[in-house]
C-alpha atoms as a PDB file:
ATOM      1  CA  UNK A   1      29.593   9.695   9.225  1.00  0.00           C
ATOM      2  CA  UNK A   2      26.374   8.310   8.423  1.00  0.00           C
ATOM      3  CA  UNK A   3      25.381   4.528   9.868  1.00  0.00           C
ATOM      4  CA  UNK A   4      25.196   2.295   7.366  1.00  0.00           C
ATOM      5  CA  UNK A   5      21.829   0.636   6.292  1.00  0.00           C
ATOM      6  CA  UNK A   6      20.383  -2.375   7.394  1.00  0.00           C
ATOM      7  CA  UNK A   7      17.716  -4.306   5.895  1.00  0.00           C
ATOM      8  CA  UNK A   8      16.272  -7.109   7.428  1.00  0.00           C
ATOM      9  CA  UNK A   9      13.448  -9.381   6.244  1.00  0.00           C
ATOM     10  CA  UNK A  10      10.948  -8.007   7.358  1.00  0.00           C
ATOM     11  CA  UNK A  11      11.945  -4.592   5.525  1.00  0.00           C
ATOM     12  CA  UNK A  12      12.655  -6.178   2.025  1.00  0.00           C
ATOM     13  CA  UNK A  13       9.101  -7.689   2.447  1.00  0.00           C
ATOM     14  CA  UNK A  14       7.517  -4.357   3.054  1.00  0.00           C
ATOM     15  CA  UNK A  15       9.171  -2.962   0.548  1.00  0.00           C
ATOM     16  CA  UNK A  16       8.657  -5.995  -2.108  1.00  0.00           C
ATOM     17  CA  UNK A  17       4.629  -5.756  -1.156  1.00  0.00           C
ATOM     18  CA  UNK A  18       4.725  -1.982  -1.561  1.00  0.00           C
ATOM     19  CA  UNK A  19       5.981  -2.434  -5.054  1.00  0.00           C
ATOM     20  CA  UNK A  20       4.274  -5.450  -6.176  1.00  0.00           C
ATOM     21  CA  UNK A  21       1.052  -4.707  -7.934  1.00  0.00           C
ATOM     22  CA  UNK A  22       2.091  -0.952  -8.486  1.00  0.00           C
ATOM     23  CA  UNK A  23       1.040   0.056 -12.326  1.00  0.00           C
ATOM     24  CA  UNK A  24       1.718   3.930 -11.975  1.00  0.00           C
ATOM     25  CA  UNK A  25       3.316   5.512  -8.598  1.00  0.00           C
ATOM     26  CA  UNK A  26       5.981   5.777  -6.453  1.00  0.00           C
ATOM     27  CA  UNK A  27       7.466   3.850  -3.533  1.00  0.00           C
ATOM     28  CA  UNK A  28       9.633   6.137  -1.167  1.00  0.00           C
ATOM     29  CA  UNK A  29      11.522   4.852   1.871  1.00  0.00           C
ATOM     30  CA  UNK A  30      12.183   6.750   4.975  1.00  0.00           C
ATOM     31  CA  UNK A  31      14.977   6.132   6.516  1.00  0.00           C
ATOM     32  CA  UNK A  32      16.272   7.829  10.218  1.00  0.00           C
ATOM     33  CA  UNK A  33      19.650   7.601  11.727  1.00  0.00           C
ATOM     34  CA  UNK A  34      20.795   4.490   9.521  1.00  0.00           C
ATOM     35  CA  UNK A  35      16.913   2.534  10.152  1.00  0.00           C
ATOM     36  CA  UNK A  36      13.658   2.471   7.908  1.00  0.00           C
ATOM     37  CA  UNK A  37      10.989   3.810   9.856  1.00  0.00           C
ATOM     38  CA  UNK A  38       8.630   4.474   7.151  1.00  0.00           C
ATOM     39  CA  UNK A  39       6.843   3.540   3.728  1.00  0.00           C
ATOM     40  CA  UNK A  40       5.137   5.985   2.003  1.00  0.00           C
ATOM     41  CA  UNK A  41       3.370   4.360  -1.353  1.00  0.00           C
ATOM     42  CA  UNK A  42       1.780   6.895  -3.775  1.00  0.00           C
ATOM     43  CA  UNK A  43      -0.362   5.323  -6.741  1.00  0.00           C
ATOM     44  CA  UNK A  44      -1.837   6.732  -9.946  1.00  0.00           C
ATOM     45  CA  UNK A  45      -4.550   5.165 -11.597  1.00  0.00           C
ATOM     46  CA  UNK A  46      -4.925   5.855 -15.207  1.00  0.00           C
ATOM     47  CA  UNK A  47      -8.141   5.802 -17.324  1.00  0.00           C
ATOM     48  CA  UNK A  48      -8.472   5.844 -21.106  1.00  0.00           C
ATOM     49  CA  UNK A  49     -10.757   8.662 -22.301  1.00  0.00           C
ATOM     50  CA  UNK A  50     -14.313   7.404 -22.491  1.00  0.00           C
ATOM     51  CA  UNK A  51     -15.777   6.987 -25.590  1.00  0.00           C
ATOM     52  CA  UNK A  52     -18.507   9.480 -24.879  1.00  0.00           C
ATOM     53  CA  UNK A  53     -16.181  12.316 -23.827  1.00  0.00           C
ATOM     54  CA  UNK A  54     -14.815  12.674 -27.278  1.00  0.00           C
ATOM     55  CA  UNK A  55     -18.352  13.413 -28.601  1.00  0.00           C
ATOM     56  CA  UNK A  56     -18.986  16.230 -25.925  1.00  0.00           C
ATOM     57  CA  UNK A  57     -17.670  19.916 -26.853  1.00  0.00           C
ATOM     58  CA  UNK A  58     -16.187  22.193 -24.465  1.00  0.00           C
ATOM     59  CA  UNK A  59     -19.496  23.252 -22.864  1.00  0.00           C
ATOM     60  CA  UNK A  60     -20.303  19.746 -22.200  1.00  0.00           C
ATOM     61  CA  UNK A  61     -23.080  19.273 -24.796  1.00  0.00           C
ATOM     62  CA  UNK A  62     -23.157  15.719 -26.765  1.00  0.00           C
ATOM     63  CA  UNK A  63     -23.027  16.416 -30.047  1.00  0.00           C
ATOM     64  CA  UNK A  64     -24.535  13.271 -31.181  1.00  0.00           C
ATOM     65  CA  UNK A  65     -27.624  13.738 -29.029  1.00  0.00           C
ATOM     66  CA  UNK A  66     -28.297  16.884 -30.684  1.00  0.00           C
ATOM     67  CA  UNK A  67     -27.791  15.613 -34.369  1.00  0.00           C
ATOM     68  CA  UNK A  68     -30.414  12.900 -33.583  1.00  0.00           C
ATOM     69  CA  UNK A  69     -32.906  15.048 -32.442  1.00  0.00           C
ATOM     70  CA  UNK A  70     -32.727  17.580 -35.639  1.00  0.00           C
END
């Protein structure tokens, strides 16, 4: 039967700091025969398309650029 889980202080503050602050992500906790021995905080960071990107073409050529110099 598996030990049950203890979580001291120290633990819920790791885990609460992991969290805190996290946007986009995942907080995974480790845990070995009944203890947390590890962590493991994965974050994505999300941009909005740039303004400029919408005005390139597949091949990478600004379209704008070329209509000003026509």
């Amino acid at each position: 039967m598996a030990k049950p889980l203890e979580v001291d202080d120290i633990w819920t503050q790791r885990i609460l700091n992991s969290v805190n602050g996290l946007e986009y992500g995942t907080v995974q906790i480790v845990i070995h025969d009944g203890r947390i021995v590890q962590i493991e905080r994965t974050e994505r960071k999300r941009f909005e398309a740039e303004a400029g990107a919408r005005d390139r073409d597949h091949t990478g050529v600004n379209r704008q650029q070329i209509r000003k110099n026509s």
